[in-house]
PDB file of N, CA and C in Angstrom:
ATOM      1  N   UNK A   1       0.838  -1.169   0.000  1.00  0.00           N
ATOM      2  CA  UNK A   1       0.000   0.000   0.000  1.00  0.00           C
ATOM      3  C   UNK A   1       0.888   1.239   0.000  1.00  0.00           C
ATOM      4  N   UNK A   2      -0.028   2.564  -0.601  1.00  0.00           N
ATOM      5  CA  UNK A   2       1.199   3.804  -0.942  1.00  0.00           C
ATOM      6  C   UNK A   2       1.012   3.937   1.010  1.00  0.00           C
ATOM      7  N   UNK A   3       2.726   4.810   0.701  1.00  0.00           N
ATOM      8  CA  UNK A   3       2.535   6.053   1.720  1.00  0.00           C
ATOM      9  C   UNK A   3       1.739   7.312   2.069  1.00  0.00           C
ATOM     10  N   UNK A   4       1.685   7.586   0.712  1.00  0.00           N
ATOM     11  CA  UNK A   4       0.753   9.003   1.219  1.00  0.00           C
ATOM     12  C   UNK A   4       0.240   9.193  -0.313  1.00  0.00           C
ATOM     13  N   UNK A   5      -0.881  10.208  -0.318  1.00  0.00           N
ATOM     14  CA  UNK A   5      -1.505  10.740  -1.320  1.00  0.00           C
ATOM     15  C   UNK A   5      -0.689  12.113  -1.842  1.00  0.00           C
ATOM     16  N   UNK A   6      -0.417  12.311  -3.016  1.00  0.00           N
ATOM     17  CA  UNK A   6       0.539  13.565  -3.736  1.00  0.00           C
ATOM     18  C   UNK A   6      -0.658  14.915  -2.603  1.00  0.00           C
ATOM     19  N   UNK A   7       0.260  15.807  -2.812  1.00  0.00           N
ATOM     20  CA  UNK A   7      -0.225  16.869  -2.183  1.00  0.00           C
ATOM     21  C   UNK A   7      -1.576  17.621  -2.864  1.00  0.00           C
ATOM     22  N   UNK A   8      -0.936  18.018  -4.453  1.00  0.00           N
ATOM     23  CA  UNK A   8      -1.739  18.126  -5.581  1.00  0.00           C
ATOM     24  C   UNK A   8      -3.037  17.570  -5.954  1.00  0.00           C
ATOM     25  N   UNK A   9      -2.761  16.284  -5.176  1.00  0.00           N
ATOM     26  CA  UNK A   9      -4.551  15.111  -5.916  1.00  0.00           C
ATOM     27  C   UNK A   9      -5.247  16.167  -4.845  1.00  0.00           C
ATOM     28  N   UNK A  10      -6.929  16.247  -5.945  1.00  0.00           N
ATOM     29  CA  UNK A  10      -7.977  16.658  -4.804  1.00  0.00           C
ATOM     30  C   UNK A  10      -8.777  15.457  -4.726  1.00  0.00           C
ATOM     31  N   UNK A  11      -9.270  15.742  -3.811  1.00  0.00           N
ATOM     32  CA  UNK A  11     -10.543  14.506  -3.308  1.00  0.00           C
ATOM     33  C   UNK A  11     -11.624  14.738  -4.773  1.00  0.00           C
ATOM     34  N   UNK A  12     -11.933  13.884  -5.107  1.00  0.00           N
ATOM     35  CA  UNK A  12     -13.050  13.755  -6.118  1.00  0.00           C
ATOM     36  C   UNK A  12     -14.538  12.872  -5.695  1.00  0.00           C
ATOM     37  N   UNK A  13     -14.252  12.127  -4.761  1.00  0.00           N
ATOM     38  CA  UNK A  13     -15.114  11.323  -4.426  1.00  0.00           C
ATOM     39  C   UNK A  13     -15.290  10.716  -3.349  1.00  0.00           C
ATOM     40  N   UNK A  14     -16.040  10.461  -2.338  1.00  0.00           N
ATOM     41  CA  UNK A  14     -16.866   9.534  -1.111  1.00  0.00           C
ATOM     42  C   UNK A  14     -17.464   8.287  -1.517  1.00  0.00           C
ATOM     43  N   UNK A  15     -17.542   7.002  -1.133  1.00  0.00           N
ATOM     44  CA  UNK A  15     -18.425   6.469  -1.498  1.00  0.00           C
ATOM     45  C   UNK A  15     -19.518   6.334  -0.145  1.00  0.00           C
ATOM     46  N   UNK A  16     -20.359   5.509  -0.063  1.00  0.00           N
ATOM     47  CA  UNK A  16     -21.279   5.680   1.108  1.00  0.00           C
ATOM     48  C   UNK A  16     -20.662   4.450   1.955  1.00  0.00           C
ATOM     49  N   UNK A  17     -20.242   4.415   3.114  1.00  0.00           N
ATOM     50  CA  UNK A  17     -20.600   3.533   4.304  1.00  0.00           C
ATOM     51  C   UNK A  17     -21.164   2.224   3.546  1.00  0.00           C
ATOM     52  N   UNK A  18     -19.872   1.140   3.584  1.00  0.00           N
ATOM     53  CA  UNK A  18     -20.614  -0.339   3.506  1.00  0.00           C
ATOM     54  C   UNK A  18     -20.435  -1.440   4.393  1.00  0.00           C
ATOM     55  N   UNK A  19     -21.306  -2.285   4.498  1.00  0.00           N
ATOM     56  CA  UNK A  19     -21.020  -3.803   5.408  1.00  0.00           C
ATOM     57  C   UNK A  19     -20.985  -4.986   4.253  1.00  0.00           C
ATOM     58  N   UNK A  20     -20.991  -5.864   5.157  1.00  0.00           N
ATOM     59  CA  UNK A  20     -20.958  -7.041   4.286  1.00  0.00           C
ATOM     60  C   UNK A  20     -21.976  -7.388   3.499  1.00  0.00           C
ATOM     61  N   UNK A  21     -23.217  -6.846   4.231  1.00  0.00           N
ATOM     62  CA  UNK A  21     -24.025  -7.128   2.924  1.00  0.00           C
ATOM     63  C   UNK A  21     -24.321  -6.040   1.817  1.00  0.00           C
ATOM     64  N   UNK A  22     -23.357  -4.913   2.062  1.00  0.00           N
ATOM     65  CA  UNK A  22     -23.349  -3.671   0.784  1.00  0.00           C
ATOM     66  C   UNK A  22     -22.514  -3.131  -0.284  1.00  0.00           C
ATOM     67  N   UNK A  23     -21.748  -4.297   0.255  1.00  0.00           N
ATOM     68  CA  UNK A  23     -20.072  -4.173  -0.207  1.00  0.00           C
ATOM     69  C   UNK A  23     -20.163  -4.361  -1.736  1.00  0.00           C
ATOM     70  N   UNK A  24     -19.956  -3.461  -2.704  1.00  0.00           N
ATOM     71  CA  UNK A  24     -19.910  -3.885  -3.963  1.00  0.00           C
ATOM     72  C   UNK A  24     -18.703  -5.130  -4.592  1.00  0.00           C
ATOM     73  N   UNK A  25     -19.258  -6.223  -5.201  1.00  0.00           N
ATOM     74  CA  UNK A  25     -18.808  -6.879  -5.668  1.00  0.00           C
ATOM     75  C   UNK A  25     -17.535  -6.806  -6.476  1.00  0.00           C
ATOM     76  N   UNK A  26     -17.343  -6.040  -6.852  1.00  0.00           N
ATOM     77  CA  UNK A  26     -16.179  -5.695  -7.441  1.00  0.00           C
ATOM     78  C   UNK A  26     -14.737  -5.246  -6.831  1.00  0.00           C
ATOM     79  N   UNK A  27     -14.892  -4.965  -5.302  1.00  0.00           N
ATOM     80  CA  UNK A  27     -13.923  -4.322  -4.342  1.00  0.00           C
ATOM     81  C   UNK A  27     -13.738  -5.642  -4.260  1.00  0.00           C
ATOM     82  N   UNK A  28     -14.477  -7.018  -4.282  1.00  0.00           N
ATOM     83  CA  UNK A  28     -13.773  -8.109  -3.709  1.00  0.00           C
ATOM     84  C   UNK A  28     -13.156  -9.000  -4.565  1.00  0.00           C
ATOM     85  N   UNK A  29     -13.370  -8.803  -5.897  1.00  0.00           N
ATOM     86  CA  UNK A  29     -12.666  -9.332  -7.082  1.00  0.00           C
ATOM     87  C   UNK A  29     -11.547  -8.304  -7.094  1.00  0.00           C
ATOM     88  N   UNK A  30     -10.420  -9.242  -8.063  1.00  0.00           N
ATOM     89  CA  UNK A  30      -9.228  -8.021  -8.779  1.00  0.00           C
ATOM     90  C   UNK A  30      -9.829  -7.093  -9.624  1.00  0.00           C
ATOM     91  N   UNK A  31      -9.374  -5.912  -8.829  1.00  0.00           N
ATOM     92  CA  UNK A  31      -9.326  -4.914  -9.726  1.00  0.00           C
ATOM     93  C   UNK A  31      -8.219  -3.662  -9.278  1.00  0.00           C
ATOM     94  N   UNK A  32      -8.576  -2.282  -9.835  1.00  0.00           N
ATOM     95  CA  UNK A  32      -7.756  -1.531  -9.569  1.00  0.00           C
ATOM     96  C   UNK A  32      -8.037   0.107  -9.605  1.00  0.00           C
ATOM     97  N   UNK A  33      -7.087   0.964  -9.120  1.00  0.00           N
ATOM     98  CA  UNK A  33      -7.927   2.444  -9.018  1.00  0.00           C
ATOM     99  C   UNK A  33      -7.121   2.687 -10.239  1.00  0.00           C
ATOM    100  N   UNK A  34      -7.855   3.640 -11.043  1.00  0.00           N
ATOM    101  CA  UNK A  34      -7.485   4.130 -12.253  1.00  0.00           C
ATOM    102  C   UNK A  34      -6.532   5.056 -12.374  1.00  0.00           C
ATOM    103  N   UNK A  35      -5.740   5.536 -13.679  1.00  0.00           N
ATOM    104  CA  UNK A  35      -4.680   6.246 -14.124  1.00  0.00           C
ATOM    105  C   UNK A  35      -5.274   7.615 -12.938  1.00  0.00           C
ATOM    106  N   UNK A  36      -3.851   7.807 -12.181  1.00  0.00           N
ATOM    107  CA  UNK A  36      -4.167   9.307 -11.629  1.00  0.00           C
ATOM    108  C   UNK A  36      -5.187   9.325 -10.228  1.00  0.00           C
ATOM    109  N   UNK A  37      -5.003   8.224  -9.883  1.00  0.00           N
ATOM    110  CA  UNK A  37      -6.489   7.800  -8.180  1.00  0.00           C
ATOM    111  C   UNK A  37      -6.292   7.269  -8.115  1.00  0.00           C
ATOM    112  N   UNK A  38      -5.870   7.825  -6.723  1.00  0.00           N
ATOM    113  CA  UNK A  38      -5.628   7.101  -4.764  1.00  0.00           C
ATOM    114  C   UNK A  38      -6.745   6.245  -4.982  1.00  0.00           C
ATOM    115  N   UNK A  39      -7.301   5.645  -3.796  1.00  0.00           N
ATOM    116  CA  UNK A  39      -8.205   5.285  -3.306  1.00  0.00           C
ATOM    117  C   UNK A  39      -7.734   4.895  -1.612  1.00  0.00           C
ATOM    118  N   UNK A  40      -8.792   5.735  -0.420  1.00  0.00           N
ATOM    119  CA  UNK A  40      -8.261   5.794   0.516  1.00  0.00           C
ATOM    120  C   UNK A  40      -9.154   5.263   1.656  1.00  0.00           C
ATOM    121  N   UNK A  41      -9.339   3.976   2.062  1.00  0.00           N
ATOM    122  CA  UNK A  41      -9.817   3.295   2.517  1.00  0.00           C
ATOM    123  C   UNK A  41     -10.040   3.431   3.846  1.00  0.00           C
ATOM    124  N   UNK A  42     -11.226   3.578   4.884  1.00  0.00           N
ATOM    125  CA  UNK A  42     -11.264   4.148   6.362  1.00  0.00           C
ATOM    126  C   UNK A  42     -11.921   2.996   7.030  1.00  0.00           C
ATOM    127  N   UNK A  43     -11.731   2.287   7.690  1.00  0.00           N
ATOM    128  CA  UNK A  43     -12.480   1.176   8.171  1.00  0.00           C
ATOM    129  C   UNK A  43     -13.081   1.812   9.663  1.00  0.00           C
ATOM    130  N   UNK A  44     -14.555   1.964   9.714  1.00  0.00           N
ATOM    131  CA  UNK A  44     -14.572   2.727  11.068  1.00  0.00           C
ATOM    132  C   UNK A  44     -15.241   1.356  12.021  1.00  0.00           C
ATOM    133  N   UNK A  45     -15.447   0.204  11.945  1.00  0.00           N
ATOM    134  CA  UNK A  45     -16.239  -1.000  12.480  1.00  0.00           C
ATOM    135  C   UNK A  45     -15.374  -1.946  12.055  1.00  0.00           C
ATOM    136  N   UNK A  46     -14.824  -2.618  12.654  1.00  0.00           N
ATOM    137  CA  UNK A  46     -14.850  -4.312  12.347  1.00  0.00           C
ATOM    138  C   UNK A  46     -12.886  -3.951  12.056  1.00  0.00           C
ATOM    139  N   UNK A  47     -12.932  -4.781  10.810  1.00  0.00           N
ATOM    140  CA  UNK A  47     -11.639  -5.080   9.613  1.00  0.00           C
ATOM    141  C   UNK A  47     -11.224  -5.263   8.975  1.00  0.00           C
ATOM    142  N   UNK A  48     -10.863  -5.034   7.400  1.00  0.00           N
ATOM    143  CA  UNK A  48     -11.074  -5.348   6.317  1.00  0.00           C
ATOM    144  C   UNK A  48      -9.420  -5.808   5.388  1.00  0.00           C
ATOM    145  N   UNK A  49      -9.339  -6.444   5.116  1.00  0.00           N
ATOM    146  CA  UNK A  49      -7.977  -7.349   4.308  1.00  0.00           C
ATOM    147  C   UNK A  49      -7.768  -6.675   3.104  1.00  0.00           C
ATOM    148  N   UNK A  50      -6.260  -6.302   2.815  1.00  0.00           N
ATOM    149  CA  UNK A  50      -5.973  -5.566   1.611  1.00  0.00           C
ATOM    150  C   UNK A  50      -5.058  -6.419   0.898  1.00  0.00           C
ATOM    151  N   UNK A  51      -5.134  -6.906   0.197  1.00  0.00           N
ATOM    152  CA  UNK A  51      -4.435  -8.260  -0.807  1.00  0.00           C
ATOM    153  C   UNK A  51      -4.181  -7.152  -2.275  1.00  0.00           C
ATOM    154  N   UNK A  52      -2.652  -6.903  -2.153  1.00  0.00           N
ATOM    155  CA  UNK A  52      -2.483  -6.425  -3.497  1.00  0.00           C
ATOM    156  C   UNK A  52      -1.580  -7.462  -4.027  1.00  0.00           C
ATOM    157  N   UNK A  53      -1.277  -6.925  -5.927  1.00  0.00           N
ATOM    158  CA  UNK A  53      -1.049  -8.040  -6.733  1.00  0.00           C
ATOM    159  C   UNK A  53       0.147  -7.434  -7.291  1.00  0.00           C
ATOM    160  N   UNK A  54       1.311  -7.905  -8.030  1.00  0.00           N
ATOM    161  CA  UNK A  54       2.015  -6.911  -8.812  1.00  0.00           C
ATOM    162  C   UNK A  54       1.885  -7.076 -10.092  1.00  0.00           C
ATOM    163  N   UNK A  55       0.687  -7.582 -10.248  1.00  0.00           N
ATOM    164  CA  UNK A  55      -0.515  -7.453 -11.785  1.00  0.00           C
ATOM    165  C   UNK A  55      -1.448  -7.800 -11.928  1.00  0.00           C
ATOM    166  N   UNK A  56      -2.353  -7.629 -12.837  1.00  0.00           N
ATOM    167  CA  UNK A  56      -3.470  -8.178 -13.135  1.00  0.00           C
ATOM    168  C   UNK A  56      -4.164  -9.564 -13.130  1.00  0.00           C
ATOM    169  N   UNK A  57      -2.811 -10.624 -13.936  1.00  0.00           N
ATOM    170  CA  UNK A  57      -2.488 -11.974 -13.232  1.00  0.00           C
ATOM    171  C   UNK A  57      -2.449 -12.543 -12.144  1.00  0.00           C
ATOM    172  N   UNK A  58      -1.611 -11.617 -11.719  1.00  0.00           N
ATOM    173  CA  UNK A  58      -1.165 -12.632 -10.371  1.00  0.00           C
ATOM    174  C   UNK A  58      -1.809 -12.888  -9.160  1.00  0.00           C
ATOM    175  N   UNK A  59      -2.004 -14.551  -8.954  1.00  0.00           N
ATOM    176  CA  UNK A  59      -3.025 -14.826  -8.014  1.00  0.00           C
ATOM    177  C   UNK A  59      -2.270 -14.920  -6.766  1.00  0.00           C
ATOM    178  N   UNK A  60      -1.187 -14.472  -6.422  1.00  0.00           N
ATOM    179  CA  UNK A  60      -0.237 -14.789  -4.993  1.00  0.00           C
ATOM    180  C   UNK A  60      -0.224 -13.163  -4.725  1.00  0.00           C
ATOM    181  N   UNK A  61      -0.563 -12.829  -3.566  1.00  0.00           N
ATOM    182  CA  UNK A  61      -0.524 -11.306  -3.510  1.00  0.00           C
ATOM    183  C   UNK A  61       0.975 -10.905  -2.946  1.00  0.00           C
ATOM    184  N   UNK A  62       1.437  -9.918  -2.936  1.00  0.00           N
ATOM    185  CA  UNK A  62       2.508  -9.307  -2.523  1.00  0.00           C
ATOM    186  C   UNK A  62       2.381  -8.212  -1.451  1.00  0.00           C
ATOM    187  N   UNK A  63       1.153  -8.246  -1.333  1.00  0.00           N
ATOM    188  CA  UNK A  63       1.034  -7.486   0.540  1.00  0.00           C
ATOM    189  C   UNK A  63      -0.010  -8.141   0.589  1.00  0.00           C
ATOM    190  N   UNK A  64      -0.088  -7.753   1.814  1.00  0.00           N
ATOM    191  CA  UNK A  64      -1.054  -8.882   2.658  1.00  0.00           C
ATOM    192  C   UNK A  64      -1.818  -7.830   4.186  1.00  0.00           C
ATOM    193  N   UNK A  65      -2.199  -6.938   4.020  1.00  0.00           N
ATOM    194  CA  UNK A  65      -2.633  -5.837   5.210  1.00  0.00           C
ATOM    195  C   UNK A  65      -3.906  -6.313   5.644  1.00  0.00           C
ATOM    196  N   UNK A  66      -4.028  -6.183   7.225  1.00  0.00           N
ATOM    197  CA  UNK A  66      -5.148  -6.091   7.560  1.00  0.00           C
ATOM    198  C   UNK A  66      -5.226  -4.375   7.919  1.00  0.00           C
ATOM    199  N   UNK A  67      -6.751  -3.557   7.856  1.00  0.00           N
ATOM    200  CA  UNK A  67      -6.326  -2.409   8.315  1.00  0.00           C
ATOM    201  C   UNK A  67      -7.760  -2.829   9.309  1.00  0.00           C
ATOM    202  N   UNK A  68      -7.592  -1.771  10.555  1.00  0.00           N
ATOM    203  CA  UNK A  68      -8.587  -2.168  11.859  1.00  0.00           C
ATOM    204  C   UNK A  68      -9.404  -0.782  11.623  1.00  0.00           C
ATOM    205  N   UNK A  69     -10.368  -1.084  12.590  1.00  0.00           N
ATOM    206  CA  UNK A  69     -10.816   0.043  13.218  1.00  0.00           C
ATOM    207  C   UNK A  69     -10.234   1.136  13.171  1.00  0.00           C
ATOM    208  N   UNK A  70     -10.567   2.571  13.011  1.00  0.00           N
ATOM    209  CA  UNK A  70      -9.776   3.500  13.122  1.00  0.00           C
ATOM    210  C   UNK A  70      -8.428   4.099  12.102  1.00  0.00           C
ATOM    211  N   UNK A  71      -8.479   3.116  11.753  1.00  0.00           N
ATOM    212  CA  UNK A  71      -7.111   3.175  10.601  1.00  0.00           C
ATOM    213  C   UNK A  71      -8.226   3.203   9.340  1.00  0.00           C
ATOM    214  N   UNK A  72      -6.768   4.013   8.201  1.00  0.00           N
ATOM    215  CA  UNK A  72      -6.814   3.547   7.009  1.00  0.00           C
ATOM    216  C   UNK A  72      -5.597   3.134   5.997  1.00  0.00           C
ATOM    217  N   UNK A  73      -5.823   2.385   4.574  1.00  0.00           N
ATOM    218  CA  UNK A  73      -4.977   2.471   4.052  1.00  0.00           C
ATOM    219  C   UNK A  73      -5.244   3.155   2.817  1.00  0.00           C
ATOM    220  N   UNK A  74      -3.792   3.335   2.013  1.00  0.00           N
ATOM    221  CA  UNK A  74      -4.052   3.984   0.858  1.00  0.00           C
ATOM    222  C   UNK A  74      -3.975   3.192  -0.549  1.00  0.00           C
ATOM    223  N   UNK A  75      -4.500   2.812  -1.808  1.00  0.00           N
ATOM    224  CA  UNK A  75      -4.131   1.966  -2.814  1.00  0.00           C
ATOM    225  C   UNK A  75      -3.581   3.186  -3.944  1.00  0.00           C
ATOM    226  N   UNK A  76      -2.422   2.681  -4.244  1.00  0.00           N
ATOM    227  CA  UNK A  76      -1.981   3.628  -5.530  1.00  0.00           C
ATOM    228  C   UNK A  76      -2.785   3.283  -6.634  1.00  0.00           C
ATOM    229  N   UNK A  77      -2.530   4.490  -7.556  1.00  0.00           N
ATOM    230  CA  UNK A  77      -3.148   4.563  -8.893  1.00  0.00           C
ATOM    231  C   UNK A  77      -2.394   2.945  -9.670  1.00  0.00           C
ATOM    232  N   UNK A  78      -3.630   2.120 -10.547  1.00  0.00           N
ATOM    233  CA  UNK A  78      -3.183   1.137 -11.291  1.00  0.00           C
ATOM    234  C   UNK A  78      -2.317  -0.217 -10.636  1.00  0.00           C
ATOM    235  N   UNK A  79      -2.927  -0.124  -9.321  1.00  0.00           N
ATOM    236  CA  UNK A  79      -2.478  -1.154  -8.579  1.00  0.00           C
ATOM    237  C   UNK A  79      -3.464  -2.140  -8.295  1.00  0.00           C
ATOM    238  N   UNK A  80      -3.140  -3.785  -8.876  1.00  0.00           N
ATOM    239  CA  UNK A  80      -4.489  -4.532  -8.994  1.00  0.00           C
ATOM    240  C   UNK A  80      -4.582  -4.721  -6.976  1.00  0.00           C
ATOM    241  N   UNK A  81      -5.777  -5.355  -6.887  1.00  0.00           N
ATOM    242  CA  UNK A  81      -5.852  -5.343  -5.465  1.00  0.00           C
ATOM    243  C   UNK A  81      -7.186  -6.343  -5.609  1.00  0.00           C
ATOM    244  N   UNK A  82      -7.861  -6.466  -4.491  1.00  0.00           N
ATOM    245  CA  UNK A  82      -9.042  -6.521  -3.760  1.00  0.00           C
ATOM    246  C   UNK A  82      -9.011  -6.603  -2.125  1.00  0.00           C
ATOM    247  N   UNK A  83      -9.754  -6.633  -1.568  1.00  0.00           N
ATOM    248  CA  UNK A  83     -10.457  -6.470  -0.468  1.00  0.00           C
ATOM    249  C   UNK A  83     -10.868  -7.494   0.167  1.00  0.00           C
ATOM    250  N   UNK A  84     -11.168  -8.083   1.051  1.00  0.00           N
ATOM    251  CA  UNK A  84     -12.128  -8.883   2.128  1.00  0.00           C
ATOM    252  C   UNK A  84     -12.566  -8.436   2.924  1.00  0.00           C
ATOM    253  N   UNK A  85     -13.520  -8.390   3.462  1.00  0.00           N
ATOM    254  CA  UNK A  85     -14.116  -7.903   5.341  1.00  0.00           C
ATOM    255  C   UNK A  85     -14.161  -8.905   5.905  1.00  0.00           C
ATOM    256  N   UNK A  86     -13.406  -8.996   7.102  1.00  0.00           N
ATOM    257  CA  UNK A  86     -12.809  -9.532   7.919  1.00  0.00           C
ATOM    258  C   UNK A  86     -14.176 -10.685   9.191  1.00  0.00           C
ATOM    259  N   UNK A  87     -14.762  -8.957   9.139  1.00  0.00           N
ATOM    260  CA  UNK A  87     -15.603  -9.357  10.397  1.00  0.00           C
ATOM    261  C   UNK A  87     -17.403  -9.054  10.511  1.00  0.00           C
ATOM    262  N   UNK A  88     -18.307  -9.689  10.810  1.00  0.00           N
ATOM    263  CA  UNK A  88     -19.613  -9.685  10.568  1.00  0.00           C
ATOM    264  C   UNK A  88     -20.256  -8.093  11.229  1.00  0.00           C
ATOM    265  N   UNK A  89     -18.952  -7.439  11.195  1.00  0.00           N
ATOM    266  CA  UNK A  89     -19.953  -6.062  11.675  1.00  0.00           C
ATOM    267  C   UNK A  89     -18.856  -4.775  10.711  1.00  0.00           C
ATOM    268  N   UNK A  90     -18.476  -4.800  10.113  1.00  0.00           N
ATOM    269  CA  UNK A  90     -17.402  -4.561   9.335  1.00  0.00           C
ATOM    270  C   UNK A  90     -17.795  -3.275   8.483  1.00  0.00           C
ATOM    271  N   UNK A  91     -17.542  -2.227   8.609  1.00  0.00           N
ATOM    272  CA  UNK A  91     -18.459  -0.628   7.950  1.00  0.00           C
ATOM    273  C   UNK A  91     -16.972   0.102   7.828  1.00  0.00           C
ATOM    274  N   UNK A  92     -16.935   0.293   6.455  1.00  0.00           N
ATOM    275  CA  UNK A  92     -15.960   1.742   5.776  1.00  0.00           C
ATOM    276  C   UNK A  92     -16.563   2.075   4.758  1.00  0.00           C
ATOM    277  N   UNK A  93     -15.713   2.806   3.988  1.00  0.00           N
ATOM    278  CA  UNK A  93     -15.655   3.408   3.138  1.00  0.00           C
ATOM    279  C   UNK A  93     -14.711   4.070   2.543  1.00  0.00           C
ATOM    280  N   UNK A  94     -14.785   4.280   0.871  1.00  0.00           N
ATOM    281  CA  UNK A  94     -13.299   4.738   0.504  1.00  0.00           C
ATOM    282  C   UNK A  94     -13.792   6.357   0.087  1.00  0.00           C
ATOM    283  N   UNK A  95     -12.561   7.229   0.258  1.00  0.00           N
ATOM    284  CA  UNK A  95     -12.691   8.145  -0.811  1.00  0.00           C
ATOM    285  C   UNK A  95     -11.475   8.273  -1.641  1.00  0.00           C
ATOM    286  N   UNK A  96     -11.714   8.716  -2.935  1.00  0.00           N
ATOM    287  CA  UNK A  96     -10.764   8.815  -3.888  1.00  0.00           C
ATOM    288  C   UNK A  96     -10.000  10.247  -4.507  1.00  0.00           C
ATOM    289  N   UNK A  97      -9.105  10.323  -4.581  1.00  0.00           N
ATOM    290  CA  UNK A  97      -8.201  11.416  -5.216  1.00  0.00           C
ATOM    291  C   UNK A  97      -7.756  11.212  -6.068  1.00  0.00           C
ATOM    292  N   UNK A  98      -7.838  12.220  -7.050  1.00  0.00           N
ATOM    293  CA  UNK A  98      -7.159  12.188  -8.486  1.00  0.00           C
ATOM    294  C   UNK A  98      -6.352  13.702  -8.667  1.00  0.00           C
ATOM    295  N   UNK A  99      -5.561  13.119  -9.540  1.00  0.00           N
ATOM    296  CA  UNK A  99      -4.524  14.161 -10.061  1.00  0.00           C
ATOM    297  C   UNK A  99      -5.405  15.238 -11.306  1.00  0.00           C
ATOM    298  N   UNK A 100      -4.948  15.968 -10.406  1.00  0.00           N
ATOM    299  CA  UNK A 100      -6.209  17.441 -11.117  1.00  0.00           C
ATOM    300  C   UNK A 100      -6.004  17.209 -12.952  1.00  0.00           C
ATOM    301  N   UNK A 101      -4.356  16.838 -13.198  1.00  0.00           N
ATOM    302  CA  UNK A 101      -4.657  16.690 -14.658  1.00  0.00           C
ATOM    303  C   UNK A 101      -5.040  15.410 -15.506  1.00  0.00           C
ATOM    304  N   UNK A 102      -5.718  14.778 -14.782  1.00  0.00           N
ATOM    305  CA  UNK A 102      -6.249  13.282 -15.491  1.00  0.00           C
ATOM    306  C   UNK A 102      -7.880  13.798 -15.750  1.00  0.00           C
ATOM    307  N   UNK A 103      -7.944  13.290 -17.064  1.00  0.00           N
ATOM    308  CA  UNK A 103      -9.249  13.378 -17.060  1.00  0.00           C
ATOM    309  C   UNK A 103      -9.982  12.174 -16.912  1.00  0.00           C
ATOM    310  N   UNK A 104     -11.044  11.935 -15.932  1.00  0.00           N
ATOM    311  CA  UNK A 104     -12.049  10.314 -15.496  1.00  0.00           C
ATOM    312  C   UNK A 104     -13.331  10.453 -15.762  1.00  0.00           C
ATOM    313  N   UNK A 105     -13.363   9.202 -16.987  1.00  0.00           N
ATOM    314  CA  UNK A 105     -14.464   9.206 -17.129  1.00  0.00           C
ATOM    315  C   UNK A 105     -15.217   8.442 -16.686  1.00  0.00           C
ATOM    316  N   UNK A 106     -16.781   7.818 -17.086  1.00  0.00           N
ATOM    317  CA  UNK A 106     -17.335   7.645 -16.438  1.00  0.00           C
ATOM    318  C   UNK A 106     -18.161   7.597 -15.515  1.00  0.00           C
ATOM    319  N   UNK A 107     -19.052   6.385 -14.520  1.00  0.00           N
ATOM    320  CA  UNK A 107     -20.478   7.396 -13.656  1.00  0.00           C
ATOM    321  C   UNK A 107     -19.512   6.307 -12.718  1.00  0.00           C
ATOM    322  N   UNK A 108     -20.110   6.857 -11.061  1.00  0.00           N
ATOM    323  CA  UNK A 108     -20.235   6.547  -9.953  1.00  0.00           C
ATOM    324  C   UNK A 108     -18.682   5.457  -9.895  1.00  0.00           C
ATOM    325  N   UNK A 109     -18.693   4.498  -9.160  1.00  0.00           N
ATOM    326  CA  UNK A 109     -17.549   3.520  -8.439  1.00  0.00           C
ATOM    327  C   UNK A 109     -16.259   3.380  -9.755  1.00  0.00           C
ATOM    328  N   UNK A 110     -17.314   3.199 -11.185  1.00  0.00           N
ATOM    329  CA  UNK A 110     -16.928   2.916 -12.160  1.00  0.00           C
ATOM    330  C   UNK A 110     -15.439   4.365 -12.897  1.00  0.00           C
ATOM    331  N   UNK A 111     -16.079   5.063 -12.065  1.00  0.00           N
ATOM    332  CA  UNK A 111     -15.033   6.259 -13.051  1.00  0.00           C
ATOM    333  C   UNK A 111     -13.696   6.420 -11.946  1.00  0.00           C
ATOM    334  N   UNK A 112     -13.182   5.494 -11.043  1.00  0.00           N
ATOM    335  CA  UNK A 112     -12.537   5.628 -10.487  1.00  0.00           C
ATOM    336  C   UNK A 112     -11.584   4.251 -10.200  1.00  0.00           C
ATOM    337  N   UNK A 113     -13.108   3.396 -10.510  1.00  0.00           N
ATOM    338  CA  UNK A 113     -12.273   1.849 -10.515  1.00  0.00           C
ATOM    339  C   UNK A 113     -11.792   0.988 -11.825  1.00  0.00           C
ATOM    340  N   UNK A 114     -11.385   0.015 -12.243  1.00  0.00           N
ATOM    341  CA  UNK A 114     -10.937  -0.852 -13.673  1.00  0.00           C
ATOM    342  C   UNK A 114     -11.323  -2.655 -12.610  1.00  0.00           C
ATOM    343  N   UNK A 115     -12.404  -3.103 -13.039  1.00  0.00           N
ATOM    344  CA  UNK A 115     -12.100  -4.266 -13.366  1.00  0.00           C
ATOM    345  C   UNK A 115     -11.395  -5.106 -14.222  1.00  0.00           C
ATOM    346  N   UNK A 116     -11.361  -6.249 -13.669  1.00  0.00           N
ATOM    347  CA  UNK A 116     -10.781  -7.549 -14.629  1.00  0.00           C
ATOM    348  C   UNK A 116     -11.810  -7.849 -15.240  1.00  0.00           C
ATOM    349  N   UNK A 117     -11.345  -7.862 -16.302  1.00  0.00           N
ATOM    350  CA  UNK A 117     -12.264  -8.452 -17.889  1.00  0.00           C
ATOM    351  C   UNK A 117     -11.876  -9.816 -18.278  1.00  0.00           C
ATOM    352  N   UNK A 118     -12.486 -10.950 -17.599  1.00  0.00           N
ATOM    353  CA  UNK A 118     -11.959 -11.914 -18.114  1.00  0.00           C
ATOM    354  C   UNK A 118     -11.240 -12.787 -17.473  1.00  0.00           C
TER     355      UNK A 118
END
């Protein structure tokens, strides 16, 4: 997971507060935050597993984070990943930053995230 978010990215986006049963499907498959977006993960309940990849392929992850309560982590731009929730009471949410000169297209989760196709 990054260290920090560039100074420059502004926040572009919130998503709403999820649990296990709101969690979009796609945070738990590989995927990844798009050219130019953070994605900055706040776990305020429970605990949620950060499994990144060093590609699109690869099914052996190369970090392995739990982040708790209170914490967050950060996912760099174009870094495959997914997610787990840990625990049956389990509520975050991400918000995302992008680099003022990328242009993102797209509606809602989609203009910030890249699934795997395939």
């Amino acid at each position: 997971m990054a260290s920090g978010i560039p100074v420059h990215f502004r926040h572009t986006r919130s998503t709403p507060f999820w649990t296990k049963e709101t969690v979009p499907h796609a945070l738990l498959t590989h995927h990844n935050t798009k050219k130019g977006v953070y994605g900055r993960l706040s776990v305020m309940q429970g605990a949620v597993k950060y499994l990144g990849f060093a590609n699109e392929h690869d099914t052996t992850p190369e970090i392995d984070v739990v982040i708790e309560a209170g914490h967050f982590g950060i996912s760099p731009p174009q870094y495959w990943h997914h997610i787990e929730l840990l625990t049956e009471d389990t509520y975050f949410n991400i918000d995302f930053f992008a680099d003022p000169d990328e242009a993102l297209e797209g509606k809602g989760i989609g203009q910030v995230v890249n699934t795997r196709h395939g």
